[in-house]
Structure formats: structure tokens, C-alpha cells
C-alpha atoms as a PDB file:
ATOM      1  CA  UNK A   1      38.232 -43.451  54.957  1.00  0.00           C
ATOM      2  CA  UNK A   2      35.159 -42.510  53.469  1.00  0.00           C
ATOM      3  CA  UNK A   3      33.779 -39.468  51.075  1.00  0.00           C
ATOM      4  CA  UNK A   4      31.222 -37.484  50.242  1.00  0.00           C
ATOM      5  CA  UNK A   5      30.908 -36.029  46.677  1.00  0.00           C
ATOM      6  CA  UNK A   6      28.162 -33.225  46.465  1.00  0.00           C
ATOM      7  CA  UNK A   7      26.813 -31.426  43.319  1.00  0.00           C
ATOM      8  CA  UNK A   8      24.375 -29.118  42.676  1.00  0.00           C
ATOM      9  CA  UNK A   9      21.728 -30.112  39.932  1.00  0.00           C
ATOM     10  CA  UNK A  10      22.203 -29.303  36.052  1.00  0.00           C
ATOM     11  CA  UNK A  11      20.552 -26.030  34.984  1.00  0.00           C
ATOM     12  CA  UNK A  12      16.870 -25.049  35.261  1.00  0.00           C
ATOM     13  CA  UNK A  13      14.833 -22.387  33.550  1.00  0.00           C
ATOM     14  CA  UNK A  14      15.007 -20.619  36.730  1.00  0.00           C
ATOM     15  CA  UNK A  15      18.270 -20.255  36.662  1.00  0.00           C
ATOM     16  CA  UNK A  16      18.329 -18.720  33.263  1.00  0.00           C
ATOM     17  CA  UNK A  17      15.669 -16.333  34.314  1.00  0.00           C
ATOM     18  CA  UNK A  18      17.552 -15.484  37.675  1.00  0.00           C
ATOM     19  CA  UNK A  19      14.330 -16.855  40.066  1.00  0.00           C
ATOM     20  CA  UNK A  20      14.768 -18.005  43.419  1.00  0.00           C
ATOM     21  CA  UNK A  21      13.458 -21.650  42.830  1.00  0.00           C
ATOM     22  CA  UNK A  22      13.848 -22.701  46.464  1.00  0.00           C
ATOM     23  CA  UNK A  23      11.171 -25.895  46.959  1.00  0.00           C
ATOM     24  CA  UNK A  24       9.555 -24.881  43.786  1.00  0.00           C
ATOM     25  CA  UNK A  25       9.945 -27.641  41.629  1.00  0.00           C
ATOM     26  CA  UNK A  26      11.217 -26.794  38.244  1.00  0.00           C
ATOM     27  CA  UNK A  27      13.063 -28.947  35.471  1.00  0.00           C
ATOM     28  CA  UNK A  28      15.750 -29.345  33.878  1.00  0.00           C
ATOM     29  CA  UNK A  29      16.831 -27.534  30.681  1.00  0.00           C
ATOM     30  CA  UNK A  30      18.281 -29.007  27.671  1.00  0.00           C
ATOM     31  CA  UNK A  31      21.689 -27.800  28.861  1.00  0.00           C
ATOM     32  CA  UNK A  32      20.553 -29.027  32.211  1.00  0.00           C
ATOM     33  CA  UNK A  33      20.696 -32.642  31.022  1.00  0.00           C
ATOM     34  CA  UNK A  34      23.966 -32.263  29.079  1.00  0.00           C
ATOM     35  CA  UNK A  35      25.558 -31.500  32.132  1.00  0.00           C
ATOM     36  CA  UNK A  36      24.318 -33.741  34.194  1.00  0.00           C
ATOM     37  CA  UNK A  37      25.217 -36.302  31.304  1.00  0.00           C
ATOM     38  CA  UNK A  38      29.019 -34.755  31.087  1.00  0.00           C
ATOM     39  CA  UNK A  39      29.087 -35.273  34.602  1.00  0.00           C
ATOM     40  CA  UNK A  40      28.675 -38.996  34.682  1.00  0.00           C
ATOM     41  CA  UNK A  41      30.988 -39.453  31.813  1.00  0.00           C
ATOM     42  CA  UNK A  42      33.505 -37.524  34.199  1.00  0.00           C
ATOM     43  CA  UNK A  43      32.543 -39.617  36.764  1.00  0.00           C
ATOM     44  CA  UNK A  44      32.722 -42.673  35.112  1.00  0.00           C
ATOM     45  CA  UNK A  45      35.800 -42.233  33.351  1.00  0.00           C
ATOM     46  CA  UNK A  46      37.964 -40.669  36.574  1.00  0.00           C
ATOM     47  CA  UNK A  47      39.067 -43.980  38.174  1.00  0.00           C
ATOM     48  CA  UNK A  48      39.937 -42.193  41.756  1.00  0.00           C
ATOM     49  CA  UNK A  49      35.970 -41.422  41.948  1.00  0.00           C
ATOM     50  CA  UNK A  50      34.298 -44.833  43.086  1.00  0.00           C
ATOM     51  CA  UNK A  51      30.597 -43.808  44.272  1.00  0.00           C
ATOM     52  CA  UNK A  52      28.977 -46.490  46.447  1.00  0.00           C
ATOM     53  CA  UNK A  53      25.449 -44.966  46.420  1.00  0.00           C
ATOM     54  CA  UNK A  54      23.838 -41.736  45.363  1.00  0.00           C
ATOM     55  CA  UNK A  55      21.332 -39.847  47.328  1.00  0.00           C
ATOM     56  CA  UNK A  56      19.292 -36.862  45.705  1.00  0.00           C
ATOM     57  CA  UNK A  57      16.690 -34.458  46.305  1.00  0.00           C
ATOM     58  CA  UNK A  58      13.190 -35.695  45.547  1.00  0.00           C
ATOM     59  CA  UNK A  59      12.796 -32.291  43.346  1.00  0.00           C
ATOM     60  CA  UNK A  60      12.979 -33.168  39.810  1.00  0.00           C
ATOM     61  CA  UNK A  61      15.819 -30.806  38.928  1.00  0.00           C
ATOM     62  CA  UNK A  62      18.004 -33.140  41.609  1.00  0.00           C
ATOM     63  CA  UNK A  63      16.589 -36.209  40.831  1.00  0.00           C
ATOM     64  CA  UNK A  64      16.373 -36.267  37.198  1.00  0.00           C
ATOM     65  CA  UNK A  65      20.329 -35.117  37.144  1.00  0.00           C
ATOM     66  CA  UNK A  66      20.813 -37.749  39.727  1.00  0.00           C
ATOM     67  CA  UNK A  67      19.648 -40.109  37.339  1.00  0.00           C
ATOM     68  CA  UNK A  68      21.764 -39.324  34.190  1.00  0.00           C
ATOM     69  CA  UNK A  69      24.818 -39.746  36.784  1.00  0.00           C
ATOM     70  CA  UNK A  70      23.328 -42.922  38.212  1.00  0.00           C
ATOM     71  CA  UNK A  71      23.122 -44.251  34.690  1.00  0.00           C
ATOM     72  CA  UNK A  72      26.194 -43.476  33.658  1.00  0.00           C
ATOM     73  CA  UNK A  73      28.391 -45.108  36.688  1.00  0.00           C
ATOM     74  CA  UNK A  74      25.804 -47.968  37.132  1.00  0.00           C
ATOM     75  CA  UNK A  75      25.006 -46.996  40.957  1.00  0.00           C
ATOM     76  CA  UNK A  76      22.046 -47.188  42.740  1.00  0.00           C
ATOM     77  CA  UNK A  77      20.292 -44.148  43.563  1.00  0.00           C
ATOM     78  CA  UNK A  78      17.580 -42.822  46.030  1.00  0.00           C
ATOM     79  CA  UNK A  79      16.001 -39.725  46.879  1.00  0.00           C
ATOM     80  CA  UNK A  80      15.646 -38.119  50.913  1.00  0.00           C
ATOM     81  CA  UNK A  81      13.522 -35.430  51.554  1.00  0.00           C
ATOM     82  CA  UNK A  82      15.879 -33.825  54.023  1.00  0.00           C
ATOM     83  CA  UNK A  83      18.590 -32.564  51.164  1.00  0.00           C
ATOM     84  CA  UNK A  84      15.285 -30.737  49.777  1.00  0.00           C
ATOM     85  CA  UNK A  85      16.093 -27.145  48.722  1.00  0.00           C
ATOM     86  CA  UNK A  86      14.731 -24.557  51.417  1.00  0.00           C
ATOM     87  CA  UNK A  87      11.377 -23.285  51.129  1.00  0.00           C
ATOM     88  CA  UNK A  88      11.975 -19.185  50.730  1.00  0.00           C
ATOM     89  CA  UNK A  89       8.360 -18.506  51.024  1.00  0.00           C
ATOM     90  CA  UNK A  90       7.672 -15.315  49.563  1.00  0.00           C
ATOM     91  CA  UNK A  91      10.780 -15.051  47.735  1.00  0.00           C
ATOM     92  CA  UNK A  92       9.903 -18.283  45.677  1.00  0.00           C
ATOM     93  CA  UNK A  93       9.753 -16.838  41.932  1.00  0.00           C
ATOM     94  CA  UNK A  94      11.367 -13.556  42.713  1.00  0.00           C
ATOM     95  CA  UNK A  95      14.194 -12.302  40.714  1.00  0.00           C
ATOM     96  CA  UNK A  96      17.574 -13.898  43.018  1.00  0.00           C
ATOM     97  CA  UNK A  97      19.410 -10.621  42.262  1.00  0.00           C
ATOM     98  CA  UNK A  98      16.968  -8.464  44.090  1.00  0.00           C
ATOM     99  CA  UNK A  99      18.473  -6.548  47.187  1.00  0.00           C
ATOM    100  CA  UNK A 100      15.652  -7.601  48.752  1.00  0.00           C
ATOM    101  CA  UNK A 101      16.358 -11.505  48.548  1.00  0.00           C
ATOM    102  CA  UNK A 102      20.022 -10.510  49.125  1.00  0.00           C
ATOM    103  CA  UNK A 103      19.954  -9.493  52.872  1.00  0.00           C
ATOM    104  CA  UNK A 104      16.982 -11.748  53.754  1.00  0.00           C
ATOM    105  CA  UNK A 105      19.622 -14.731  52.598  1.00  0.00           C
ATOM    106  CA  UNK A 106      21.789 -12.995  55.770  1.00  0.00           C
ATOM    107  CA  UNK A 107      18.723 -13.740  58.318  1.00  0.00           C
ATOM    108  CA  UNK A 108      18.781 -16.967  59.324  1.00  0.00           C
ATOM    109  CA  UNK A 109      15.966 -17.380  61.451  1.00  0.00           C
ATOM    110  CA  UNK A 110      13.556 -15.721  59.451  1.00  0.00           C
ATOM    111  CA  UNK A 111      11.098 -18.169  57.594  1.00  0.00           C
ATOM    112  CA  UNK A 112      10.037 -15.809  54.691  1.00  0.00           C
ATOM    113  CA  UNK A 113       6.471 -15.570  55.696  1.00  0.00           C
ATOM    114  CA  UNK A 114       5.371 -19.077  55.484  1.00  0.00           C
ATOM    115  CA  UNK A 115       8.802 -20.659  54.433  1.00  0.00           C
ATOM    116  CA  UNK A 116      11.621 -22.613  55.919  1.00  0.00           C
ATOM    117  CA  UNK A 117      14.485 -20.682  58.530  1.00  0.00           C
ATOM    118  CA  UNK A 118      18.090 -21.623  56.807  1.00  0.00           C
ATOM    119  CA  UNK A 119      18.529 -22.756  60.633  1.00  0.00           C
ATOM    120  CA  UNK A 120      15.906 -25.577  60.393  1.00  0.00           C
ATOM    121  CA  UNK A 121      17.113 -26.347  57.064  1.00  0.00           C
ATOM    122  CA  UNK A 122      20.828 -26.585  58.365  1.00  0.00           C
ATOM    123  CA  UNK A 123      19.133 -28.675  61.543  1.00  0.00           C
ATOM    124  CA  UNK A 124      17.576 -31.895  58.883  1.00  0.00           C
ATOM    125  CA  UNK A 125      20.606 -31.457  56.620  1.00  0.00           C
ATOM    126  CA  UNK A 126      23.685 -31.604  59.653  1.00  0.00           C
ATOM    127  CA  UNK A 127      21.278 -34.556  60.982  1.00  0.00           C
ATOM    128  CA  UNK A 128      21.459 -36.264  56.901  1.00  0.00           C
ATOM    129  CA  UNK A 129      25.181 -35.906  57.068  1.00  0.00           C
ATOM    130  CA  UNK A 130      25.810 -37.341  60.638  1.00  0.00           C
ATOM    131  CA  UNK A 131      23.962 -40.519  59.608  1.00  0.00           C
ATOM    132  CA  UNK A 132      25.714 -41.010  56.444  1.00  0.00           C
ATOM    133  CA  UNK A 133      28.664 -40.159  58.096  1.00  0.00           C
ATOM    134  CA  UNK A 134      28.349 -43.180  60.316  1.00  0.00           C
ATOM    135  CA  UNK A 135      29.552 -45.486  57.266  1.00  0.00           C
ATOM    136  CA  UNK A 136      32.702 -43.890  56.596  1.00  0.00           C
ATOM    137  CA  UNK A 137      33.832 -46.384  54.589  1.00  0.00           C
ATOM    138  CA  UNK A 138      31.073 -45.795  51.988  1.00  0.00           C
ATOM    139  CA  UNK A 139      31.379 -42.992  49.373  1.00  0.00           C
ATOM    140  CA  UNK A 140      28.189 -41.053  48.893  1.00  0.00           C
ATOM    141  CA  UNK A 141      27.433 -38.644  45.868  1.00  0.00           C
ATOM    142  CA  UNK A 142      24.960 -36.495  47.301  1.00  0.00           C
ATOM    143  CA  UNK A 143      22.766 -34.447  44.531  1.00  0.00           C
ATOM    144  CA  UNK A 144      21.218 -31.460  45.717  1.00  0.00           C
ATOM    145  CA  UNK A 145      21.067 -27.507  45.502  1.00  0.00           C
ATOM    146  CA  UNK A 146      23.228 -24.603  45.862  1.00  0.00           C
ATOM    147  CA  UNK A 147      21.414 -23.532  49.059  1.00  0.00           C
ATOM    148  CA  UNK A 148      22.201 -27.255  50.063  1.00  0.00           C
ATOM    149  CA  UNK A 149      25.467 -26.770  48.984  1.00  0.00           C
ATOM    150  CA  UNK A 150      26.304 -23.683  51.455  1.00  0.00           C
ATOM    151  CA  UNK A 151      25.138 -25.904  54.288  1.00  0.00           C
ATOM    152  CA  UNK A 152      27.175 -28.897  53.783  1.00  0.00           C
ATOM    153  CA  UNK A 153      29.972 -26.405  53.165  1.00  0.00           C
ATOM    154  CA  UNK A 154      29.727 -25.147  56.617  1.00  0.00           C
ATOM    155  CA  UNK A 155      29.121 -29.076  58.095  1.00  0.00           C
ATOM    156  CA  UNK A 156      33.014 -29.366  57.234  1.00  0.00           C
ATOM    157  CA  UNK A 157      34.356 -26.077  57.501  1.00  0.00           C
ATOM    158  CA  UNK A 158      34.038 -22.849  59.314  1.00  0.00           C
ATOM    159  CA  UNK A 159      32.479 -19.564  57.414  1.00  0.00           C
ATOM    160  CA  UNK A 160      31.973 -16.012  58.637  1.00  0.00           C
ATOM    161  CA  UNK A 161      28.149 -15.407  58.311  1.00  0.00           C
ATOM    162  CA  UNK A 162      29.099 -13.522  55.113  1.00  0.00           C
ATOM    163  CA  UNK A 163      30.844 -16.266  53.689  1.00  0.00           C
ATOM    164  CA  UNK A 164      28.061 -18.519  54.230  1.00  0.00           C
ATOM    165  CA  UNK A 165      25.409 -16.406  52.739  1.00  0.00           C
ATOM    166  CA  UNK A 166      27.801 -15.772  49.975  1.00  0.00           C
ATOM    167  CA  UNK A 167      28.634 -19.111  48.782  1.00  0.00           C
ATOM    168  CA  UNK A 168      27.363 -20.639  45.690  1.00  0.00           C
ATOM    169  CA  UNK A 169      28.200 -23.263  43.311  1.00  0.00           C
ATOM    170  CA  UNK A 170      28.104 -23.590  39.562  1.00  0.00           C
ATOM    171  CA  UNK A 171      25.271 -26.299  38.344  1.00  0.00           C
ATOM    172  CA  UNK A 172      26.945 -30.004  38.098  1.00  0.00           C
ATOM    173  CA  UNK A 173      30.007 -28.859  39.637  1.00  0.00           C
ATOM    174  CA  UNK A 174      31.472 -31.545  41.439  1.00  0.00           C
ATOM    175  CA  UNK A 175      32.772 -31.235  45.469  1.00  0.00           C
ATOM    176  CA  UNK A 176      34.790 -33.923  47.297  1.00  0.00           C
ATOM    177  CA  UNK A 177      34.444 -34.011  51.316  1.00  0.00           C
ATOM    178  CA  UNK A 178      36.579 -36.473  53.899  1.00  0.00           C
ATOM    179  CA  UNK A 179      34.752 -37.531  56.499  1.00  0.00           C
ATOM    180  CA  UNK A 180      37.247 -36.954  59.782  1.00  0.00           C
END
């Protein structure tokens, strides 16, 4: 039986300024790359963890982390658009603590004035995960966001809408998923 390994991206200056980056695409910072680095090694030196192919975000935050891990466990790796962060429209830039961003998260339909509904975004990523999910004897690291993140969560398990809107992951944290 197959897996799928998920992680969020190493940090990006907005993160440290607290922005909502969403499909603005920002880079990594120096830290960024260390952990994305550190998570190879980790990687690399667990010997339960065999990755078969790694699949990232075409935002350079995903990618370029993607990469360092790719490096380090000598794996191919390629980029689909559909694990894209969601466009939050007029929240892009806007401080991530702000009340304000905080119960438009809950409002899933809602495109943000020119952005992307968390319900599309769920649609193109549930659609990703079935066709991996074909090969289920292939183990996929997928490289993504923590927006990304919440929605694969809820692919394999069931949330409250509060728990979904609530859940986060650290940068370069690593998940493991069993296909069923």
C-alpha cells in the first residue's frame, strides 16, 4: 500500500512579516532553505521513508524547497498547478492575524473579490489526490502550502468547519497519509 507524504514549504518573508501570501509568489528565506535542506537529510537518512516521485507547487517557495529535498534523496521532481496555494484576492499582502482575514478563512464560497473560493480550490486539489491515488503502490511527497495542507487534511479525515479553518502546519513539517 501506497503513501502520500505532504509538507508545507520552508519559510518565506511573508511568513516572518505575518502576510497572507496566498498565490503571491514570494521566496524563500535563508532559514527557508535550511529547512528545506534539514528536511532532505531527514528524509534521506530515515530508511522507512522511500519517496518514488515528488510533486510541488509551481510557486517558488514550493518548488525551490522541493528541490533541496529532491536533491538530497535523488528523486525526480515536477511541479502541478493544481496544489497552487489559493488566490485570497484582496487579502493577498494583508497582515494573516487580522480579524478580518480570520472569519473570511470560515466562508468558503466566497472568492475574496477577484480570488479563488476554498471550495474550488478543495474541487482541483480532491481531483490531484484521486489521480495520484490511483497508483497506490507509489509513494508521493507532495510539496505545497499550509492552505494546501488543510485540504488534503480533510481528503483523509473528517473536520468540523472550525477545525478545518483552524488547521495549520509548521513550514517543512513533514505528514504521512495511507491511501485506503
Amino acid at each position: 500500500m501506497g503513501y502520500l507524504y505532504f509538507t508545507r514549504h520552508g519559510e518565506t518573508t511573508g511568513n516572518t512579516e505575518n502576510k497572507v501570501c496566498g498565490a503571491t509568489d514570494t521566496e524563500l528565506t535563508g532559514l527557508g532553505k535550511k529547512q528545506a535542506m534539514e528536511l532532505g537529510i531527514r528524509i534521506k537518512e530515515d530508511k522507512d521513508i522511500i519517496i518514488d516521485e515528488i510533486i510541488a507547487s509551481p510557486l517558488k517557495r514550493a518548488r525551490e524547497t522541493a528541490g533541496f529535498i529532491a536533491e538530497a534523496i535523488d528523486t525526480p521532481m515536477h511541479t502541478d498547478r493544481r496544489i497552487i496555494e489559493q488566490n485570497f484576492g484582496k487579502y493577498e499582502g494583508m497582515d494573516r492575524r487580522s480579524d478580518e482575514f480570520k472569519e473570511a478563512k470560515h466562508h468558503f464560497a466566497d472568492n475574496y473579490s477577484d480570488g479563488e473560493s476554498m471550495l474550488k480550490v478543495a474541487q482541483r486539489v480532491y481531483n490531484f489526490l484521486d489521480e495520484i491515488k490511483k497508483d497506490k503502490n507509489k509513494t508521493y511527497l507532495v510539496v505545497a502550502h499550509n492552505g494546501i495542507a488543510r485540504i488534503v487534511h480533510s481528503y483523509f479525515f473528517d473536520e468540523t468547519n472550525e477545525e478545518f479553518a483552524d488547521y495549520s502546519i509548521q513550514n517543512c513539517e513533514l505528514l504521512c497519509y495511507e491511501w485506503n
